[in-house]
PDB file of N, CA and C in Angstrom:
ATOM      1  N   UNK A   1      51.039  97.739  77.479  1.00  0.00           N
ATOM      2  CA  UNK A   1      51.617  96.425  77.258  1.00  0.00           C
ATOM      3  C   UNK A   1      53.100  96.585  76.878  1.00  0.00           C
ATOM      4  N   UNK A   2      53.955  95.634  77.442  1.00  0.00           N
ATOM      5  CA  UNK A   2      55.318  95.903  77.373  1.00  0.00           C
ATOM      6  C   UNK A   2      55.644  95.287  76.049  1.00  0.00           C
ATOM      7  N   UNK A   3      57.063  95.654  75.149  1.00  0.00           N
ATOM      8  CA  UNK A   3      56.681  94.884  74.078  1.00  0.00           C
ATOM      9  C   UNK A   3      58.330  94.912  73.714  1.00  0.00           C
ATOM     10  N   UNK A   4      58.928  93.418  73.397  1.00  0.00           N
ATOM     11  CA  UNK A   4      60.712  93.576  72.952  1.00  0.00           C
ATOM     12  C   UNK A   4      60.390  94.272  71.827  1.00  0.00           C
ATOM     13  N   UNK A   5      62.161  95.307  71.762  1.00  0.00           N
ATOM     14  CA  UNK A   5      61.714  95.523  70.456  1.00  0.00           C
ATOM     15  C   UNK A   5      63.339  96.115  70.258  1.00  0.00           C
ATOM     16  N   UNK A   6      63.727  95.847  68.952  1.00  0.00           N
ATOM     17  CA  UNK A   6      65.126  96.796  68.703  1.00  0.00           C
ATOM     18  C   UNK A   6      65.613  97.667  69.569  1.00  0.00           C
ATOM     19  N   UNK A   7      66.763  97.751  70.069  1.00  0.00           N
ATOM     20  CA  UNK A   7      67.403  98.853  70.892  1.00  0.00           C
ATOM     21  C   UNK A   7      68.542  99.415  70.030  1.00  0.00           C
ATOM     22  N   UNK A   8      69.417  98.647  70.007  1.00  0.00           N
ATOM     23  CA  UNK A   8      71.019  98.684  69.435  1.00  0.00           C
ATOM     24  C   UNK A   8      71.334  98.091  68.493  1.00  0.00           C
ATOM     25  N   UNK A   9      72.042  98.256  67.143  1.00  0.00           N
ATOM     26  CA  UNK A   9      72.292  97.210  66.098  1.00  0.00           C
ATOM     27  C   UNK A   9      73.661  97.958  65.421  1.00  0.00           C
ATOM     28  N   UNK A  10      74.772  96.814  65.895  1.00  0.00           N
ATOM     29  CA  UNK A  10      75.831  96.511  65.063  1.00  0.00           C
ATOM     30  C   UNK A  10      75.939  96.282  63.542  1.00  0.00           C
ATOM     31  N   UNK A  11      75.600  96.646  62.473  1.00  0.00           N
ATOM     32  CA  UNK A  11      75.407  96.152  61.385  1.00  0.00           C
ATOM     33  C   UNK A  11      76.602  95.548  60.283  1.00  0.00           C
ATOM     34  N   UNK A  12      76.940  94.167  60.425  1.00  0.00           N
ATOM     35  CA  UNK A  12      77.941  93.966  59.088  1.00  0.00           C
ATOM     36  C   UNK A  12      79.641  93.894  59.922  1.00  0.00           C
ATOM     37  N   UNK A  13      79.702  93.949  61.144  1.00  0.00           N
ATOM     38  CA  UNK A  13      81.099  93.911  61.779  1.00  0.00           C
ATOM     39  C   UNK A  13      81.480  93.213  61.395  1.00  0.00           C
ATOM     40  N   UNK A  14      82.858  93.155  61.677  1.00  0.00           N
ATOM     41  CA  UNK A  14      83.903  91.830  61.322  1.00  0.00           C
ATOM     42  C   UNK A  14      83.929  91.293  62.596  1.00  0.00           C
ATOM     43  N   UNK A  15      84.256  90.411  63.098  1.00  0.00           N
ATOM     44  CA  UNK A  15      84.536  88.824  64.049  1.00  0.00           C
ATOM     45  C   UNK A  15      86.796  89.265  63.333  1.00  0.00           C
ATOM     46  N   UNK A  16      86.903  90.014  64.772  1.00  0.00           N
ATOM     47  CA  UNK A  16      88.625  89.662  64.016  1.00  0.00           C
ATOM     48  C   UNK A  16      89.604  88.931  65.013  1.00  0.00           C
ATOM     49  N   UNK A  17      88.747  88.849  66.128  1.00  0.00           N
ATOM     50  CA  UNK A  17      89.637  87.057  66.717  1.00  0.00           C
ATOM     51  C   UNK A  17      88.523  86.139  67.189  1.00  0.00           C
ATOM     52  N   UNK A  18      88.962  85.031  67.756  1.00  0.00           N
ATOM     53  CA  UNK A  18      88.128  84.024  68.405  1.00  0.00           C
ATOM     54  C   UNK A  18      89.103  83.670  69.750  1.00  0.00           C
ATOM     55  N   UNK A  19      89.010  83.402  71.193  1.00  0.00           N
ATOM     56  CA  UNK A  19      89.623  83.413  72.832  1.00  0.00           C
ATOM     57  C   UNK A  19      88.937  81.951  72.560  1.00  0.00           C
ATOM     58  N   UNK A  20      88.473  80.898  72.794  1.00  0.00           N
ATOM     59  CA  UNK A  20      88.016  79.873  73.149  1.00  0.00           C
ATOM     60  C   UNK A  20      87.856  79.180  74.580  1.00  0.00           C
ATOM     61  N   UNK A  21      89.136  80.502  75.327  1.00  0.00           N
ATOM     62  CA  UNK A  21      89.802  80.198  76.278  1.00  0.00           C
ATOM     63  C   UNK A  21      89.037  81.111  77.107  1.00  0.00           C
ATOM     64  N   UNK A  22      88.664  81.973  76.523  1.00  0.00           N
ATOM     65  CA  UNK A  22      87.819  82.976  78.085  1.00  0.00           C
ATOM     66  C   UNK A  22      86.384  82.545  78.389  1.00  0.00           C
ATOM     67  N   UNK A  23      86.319  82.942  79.358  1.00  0.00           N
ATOM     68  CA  UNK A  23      84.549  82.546  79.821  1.00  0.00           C
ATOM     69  C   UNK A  23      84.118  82.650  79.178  1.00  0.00           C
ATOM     70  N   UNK A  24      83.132  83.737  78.016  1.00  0.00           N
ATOM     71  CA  UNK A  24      82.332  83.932  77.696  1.00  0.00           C
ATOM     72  C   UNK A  24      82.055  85.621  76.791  1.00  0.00           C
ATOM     73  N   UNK A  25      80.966  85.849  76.603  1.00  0.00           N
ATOM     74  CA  UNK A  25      80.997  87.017  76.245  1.00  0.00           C
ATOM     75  C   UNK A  25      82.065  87.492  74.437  1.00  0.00           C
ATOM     76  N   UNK A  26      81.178  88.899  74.054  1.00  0.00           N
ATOM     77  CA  UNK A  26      81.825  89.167  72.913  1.00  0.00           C
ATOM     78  C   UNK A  26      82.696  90.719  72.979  1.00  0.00           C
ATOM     79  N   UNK A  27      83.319  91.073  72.841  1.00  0.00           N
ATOM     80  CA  UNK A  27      84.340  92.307  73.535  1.00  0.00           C
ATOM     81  C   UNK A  27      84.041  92.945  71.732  1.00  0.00           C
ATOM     82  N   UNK A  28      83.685  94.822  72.152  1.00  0.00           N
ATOM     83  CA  UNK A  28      83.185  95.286  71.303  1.00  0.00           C
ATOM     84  C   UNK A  28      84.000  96.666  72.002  1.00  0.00           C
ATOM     85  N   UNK A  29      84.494  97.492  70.511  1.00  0.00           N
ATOM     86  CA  UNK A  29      85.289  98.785  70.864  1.00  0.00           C
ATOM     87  C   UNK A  29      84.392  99.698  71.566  1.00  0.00           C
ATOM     88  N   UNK A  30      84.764 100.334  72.997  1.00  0.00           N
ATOM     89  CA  UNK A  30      83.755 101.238  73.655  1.00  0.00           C
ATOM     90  C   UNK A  30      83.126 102.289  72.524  1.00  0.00           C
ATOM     91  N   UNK A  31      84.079 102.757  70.956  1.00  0.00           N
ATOM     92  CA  UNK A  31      83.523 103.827  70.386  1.00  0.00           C
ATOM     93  C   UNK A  31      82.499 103.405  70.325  1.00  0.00           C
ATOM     94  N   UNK A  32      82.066 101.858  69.630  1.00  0.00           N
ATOM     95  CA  UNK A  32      81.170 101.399  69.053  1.00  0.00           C
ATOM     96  C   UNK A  32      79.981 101.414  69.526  1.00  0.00           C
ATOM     97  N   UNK A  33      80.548 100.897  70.615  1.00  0.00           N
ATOM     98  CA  UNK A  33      78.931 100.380  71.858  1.00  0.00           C
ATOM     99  C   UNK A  33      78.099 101.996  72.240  1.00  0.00           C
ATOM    100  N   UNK A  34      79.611 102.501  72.716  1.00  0.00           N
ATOM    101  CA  UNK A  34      78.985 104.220  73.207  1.00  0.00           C
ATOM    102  C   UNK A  34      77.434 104.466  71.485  1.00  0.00           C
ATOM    103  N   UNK A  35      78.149 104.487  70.559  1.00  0.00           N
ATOM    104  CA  UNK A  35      77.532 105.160  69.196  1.00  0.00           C
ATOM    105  C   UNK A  35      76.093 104.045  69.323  1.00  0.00           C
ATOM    106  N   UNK A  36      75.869 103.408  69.752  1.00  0.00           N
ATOM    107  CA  UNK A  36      74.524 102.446  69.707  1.00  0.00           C
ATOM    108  C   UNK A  36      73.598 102.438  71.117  1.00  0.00           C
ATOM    109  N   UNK A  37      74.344 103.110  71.875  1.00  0.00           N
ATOM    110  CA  UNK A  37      73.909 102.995  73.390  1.00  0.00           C
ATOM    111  C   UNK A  37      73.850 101.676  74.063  1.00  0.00           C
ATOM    112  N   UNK A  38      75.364 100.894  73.723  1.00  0.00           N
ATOM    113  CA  UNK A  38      75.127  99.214  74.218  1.00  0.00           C
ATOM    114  C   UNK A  38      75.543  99.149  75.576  1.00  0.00           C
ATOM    115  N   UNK A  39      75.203  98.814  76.787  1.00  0.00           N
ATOM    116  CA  UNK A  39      76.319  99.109  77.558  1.00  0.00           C
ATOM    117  C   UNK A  39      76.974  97.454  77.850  1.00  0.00           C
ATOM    118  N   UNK A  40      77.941  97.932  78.485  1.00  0.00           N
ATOM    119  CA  UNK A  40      78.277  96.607  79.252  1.00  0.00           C
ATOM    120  C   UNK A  40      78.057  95.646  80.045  1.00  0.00           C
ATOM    121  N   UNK A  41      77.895  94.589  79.536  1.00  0.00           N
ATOM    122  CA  UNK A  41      77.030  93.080  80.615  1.00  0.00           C
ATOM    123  C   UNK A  41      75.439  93.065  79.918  1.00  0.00           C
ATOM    124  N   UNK A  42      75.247  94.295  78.942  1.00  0.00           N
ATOM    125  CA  UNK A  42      73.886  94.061  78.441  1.00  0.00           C
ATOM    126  C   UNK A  42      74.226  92.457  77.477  1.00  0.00           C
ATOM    127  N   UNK A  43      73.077  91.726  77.492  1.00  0.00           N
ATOM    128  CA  UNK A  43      72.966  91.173  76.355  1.00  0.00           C
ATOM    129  C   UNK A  43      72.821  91.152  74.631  1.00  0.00           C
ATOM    130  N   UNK A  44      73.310  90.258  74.253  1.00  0.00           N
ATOM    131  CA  UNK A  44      73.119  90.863  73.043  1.00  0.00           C
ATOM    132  C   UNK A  44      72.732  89.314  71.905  1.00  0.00           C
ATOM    133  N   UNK A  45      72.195  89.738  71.056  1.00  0.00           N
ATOM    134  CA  UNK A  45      72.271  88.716  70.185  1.00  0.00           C
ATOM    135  C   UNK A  45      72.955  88.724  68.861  1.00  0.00           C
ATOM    136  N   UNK A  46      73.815  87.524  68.791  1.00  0.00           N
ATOM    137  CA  UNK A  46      74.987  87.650  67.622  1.00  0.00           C
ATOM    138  C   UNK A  46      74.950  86.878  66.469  1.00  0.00           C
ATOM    139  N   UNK A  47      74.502  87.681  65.334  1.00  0.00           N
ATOM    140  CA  UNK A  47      73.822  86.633  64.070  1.00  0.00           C
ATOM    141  C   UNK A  47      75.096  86.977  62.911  1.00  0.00           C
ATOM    142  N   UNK A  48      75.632  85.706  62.467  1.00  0.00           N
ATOM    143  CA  UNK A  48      76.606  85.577  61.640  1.00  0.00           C
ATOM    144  C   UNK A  48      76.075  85.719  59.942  1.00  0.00           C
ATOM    145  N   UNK A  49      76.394  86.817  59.201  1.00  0.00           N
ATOM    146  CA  UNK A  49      75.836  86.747  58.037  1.00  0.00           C
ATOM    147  C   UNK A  49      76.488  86.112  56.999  1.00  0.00           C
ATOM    148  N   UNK A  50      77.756  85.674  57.334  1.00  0.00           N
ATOM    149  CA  UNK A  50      78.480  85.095  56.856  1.00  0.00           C
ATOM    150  C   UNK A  50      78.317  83.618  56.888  1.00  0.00           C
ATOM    151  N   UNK A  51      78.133  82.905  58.103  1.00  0.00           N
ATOM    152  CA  UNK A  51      77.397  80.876  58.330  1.00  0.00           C
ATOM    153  C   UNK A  51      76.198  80.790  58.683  1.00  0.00           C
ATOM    154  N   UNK A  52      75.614  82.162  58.686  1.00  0.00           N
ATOM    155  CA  UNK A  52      74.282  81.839  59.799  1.00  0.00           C
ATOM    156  C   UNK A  52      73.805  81.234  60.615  1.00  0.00           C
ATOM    157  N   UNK A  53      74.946  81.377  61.627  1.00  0.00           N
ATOM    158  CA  UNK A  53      74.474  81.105  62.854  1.00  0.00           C
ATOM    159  C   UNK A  53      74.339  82.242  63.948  1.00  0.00           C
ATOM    160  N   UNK A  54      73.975  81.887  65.093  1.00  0.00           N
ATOM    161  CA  UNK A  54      73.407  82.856  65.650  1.00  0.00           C
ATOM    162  C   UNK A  54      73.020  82.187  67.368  1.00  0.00           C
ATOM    163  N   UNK A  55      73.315  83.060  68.010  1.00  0.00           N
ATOM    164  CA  UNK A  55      73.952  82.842  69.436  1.00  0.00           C
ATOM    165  C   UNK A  55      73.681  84.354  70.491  1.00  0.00           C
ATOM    166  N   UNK A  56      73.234  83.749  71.698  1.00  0.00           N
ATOM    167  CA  UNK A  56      73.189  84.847  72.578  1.00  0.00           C
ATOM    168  C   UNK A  56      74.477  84.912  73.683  1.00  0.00           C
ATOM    169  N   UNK A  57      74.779  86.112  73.811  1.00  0.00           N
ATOM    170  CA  UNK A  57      75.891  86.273  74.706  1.00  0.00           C
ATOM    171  C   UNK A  57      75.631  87.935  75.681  1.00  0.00           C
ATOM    172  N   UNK A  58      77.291  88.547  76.556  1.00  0.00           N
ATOM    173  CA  UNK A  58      76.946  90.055  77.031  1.00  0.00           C
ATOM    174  C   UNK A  58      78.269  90.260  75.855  1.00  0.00           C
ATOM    175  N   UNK A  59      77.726  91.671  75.789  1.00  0.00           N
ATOM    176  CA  UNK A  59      78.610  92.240  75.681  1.00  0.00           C
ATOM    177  C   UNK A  59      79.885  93.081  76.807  1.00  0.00           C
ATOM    178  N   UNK A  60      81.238  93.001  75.972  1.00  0.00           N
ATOM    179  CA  UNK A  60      81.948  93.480  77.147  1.00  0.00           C
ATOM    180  C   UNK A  60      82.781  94.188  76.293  1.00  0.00           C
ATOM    181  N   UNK A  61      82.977  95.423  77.015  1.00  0.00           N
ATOM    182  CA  UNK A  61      83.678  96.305  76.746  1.00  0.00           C
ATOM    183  C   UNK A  61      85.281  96.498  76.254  1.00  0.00           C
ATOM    184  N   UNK A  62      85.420  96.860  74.977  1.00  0.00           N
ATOM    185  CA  UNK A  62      86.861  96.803  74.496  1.00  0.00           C
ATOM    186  C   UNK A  62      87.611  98.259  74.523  1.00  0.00           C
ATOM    187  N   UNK A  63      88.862  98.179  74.299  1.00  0.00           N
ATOM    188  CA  UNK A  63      89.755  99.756  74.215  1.00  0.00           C
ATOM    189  C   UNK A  63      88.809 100.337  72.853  1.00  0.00           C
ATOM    190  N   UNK A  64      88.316 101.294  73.223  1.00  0.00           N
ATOM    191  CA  UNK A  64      87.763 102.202  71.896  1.00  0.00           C
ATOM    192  C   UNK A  64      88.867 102.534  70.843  1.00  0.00           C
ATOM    193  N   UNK A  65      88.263 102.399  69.448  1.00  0.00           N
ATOM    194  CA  UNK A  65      89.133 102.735  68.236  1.00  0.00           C
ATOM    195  C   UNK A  65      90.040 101.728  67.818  1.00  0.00           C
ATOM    196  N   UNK A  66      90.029 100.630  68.450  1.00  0.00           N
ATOM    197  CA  UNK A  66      91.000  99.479  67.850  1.00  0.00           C
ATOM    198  C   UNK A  66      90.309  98.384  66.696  1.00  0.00           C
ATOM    199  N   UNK A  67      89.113  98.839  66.506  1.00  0.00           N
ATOM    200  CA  UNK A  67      88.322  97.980  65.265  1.00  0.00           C
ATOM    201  C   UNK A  67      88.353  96.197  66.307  1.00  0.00           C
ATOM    202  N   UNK A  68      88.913  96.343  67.251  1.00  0.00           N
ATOM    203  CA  UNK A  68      88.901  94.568  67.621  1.00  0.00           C
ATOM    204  C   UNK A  68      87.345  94.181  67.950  1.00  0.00           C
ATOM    205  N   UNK A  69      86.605  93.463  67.765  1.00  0.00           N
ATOM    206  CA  UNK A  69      85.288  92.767  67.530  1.00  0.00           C
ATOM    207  C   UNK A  69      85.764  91.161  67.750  1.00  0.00           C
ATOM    208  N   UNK A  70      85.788  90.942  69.301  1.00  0.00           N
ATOM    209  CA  UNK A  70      86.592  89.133  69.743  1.00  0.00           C
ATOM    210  C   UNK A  70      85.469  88.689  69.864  1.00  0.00           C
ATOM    211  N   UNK A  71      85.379  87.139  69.467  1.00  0.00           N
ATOM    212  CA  UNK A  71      84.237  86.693  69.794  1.00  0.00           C
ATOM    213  C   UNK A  71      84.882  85.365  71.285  1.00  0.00           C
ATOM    214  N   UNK A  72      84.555  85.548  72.071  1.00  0.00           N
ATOM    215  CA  UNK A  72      85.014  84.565  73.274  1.00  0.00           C
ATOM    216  C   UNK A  72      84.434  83.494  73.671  1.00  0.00           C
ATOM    217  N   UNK A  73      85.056  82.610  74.629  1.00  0.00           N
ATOM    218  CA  UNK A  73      84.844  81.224  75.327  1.00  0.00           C
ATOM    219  C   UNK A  73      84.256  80.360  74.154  1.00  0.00           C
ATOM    220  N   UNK A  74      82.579  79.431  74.579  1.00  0.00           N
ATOM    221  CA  UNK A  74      82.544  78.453  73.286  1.00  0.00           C
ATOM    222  C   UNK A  74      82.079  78.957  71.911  1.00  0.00           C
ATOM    223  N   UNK A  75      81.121  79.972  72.157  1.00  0.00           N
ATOM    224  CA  UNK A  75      80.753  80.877  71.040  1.00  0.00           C
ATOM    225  C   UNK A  75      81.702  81.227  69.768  1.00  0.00           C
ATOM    226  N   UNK A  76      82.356  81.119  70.485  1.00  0.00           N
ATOM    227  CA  UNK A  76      84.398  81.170  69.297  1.00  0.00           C
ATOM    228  C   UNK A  76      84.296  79.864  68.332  1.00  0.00           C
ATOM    229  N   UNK A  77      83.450  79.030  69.005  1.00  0.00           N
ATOM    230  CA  UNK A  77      83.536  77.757  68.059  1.00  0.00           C
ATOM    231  C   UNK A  77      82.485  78.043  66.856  1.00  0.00           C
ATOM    232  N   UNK A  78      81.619  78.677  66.841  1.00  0.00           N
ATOM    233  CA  UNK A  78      80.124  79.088  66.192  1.00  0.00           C
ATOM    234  C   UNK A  78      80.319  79.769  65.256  1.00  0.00           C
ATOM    235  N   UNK A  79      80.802  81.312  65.997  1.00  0.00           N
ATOM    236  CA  UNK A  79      80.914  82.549  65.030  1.00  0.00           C
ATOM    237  C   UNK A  79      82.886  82.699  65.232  1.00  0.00           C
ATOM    238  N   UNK A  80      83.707  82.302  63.793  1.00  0.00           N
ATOM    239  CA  UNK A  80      84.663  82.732  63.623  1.00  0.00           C
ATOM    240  C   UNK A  80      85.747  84.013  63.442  1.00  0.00           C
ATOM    241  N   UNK A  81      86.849  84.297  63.524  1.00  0.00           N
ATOM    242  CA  UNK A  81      87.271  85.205  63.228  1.00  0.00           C
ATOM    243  C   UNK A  81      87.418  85.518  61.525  1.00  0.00           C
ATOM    244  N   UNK A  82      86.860  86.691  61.100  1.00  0.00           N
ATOM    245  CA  UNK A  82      86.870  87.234  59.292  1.00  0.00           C
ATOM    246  C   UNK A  82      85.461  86.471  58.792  1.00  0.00           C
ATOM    247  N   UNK A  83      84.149  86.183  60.173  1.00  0.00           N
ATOM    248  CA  UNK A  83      82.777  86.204  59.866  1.00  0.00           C
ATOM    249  C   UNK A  83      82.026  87.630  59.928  1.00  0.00           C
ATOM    250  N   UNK A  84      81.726  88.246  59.109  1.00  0.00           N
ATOM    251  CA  UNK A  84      80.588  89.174  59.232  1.00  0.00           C
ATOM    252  C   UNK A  84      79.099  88.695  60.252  1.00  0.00           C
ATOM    253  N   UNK A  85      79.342  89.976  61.013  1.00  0.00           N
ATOM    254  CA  UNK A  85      77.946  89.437  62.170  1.00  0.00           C
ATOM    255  C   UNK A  85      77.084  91.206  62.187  1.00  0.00           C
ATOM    256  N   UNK A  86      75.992  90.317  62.805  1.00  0.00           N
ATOM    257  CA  UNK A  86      74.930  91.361  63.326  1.00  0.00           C
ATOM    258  C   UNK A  86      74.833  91.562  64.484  1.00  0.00           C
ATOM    259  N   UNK A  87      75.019  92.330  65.274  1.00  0.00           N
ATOM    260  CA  UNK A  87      75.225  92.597  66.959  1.00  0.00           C
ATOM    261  C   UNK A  87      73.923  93.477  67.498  1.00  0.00           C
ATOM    262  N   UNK A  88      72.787  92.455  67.808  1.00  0.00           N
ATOM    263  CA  UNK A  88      71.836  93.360  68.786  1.00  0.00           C
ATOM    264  C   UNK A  88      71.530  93.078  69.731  1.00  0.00           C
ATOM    265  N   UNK A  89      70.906  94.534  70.487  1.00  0.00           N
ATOM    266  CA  UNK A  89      70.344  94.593  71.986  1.00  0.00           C
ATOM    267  C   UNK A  89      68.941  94.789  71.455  1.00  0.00           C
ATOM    268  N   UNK A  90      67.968  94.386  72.443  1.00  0.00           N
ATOM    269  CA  UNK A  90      66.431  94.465  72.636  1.00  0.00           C
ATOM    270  C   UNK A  90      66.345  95.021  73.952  1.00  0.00           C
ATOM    271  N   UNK A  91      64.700  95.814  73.907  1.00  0.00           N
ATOM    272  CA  UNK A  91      64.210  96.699  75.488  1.00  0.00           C
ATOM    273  C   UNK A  91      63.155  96.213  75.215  1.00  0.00           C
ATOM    274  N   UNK A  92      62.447  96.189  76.847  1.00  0.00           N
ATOM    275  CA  UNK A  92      61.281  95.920  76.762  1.00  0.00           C
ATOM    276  C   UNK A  92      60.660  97.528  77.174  1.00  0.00           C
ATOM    277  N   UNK A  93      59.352  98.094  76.276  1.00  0.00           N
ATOM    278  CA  UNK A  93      59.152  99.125  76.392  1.00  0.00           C
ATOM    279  C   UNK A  93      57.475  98.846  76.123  1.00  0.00           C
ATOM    280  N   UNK A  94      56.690 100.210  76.573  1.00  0.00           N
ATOM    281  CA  UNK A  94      55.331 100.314  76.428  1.00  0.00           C
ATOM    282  C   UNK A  94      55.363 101.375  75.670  1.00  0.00           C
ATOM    283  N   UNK A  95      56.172 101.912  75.030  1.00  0.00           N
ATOM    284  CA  UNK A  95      56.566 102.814  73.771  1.00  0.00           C
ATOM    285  C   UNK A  95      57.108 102.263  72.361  1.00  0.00           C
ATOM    286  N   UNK A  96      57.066 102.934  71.709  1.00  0.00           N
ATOM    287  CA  UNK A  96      57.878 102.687  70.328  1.00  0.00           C
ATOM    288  C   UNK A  96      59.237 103.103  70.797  1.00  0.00           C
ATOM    289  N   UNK A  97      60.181 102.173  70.627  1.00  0.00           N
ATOM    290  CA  UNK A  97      61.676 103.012  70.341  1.00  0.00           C
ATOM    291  C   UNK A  97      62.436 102.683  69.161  1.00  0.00           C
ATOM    292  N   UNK A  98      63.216 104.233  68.973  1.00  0.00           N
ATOM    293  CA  UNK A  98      64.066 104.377  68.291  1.00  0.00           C
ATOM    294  C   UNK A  98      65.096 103.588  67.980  1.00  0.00           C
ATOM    295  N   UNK A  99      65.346 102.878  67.110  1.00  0.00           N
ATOM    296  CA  UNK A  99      67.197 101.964  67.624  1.00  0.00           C
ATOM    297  C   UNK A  99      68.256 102.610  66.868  1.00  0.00           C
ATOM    298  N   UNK A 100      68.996 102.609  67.694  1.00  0.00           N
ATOM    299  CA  UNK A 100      70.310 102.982  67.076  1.00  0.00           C
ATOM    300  C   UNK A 100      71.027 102.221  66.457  1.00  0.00           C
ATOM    301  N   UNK A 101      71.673 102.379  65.413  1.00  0.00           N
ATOM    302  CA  UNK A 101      72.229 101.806  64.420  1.00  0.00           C
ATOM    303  C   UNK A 101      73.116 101.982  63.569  1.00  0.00           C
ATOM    304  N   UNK A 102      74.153 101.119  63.535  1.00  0.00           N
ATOM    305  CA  UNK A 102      75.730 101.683  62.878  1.00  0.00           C
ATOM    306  C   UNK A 102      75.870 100.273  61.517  1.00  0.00           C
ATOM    307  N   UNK A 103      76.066 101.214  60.534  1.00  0.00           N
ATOM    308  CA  UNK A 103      77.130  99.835  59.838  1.00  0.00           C
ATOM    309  C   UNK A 103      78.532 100.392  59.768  1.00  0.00           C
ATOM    310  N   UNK A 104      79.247  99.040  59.535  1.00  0.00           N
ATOM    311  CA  UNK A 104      81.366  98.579  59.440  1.00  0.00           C
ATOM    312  C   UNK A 104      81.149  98.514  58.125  1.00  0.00           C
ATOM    313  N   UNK A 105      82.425  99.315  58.272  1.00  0.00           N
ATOM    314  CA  UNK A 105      83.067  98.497  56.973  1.00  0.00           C
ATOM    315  C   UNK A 105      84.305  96.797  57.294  1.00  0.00           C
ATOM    316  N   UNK A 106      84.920  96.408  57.017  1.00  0.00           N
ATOM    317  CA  UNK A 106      85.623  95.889  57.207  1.00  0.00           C
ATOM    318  C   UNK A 106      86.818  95.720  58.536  1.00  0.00           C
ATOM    319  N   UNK A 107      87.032  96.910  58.657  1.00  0.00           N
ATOM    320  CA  UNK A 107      88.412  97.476  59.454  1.00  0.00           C
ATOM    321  C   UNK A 107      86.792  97.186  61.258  1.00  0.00           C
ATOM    322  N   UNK A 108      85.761  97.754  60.904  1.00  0.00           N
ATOM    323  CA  UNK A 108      84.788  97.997  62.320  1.00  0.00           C
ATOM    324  C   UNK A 108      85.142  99.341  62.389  1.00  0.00           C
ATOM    325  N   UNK A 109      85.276 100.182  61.108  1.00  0.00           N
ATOM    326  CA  UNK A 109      84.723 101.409  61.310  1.00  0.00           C
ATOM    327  C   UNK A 109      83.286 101.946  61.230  1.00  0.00           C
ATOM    328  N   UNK A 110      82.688 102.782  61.695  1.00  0.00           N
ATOM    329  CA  UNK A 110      81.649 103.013  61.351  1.00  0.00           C
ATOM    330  C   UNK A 110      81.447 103.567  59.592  1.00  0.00           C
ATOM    331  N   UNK A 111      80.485 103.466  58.340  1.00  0.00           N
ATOM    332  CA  UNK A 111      80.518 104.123  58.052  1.00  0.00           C
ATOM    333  C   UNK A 111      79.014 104.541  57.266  1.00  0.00           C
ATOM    334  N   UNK A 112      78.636 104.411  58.230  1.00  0.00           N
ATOM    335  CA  UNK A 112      76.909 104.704  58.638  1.00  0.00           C
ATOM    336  C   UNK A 112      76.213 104.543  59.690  1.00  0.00           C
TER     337      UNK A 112
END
């Protein structure tokens, strides 16, 4: 039996702009995504721990090491820039999996 289950988890990022203006999607530093196994155009779900709200979008790929975490198009209206969020991917698997998992500090360094 196939079953969703945790894949990838962003833990505690910062939100450090809002585009209102682009299509869609949330742009995440390649270090980041690489360290969680997120890839690009995967989906993801984006839970604000800061307003609690919470929104599905893809993720798209940013310059690695720049800490930038944009949140784009209307979703920008939801989750703000200097909101703490939760960034996950789900698999559907007939196994248990492992998820990978990072927490930020502030800056969207890793430091766990």
């Amino acid at each position: 039996m196939l079953v969703e289950q945790l894949k990838s988890k962003i833990h505690r990022a910062m939100i450090t702009r809002g585009d209102v203006q682009y299509e869609g999607s949330i742009e995440i530093p390649a270090d980041l995504m690489a360290a969680v196994d997120l890839w690009p155009g995967e989906k993801v779900l984006v839970a604000s721990v800061t307003s609690g709200n919470r929104l599905e979008t893809y993720a798209l790929q940013g310059p690695a090491g720049t800490g930038n975490i944009i949140m784009n198009g209307g979703a920008a209206h939801l989750i703000k820039t200097g909101e703490r969020v939760v960034i996950m991917s789900f698999a559907l698997s007939d196994k248990p999996i492992i998820p990978k998992k990072i927490v930020c500090n502030e800056h969207n360094e890793i430091i766990s």
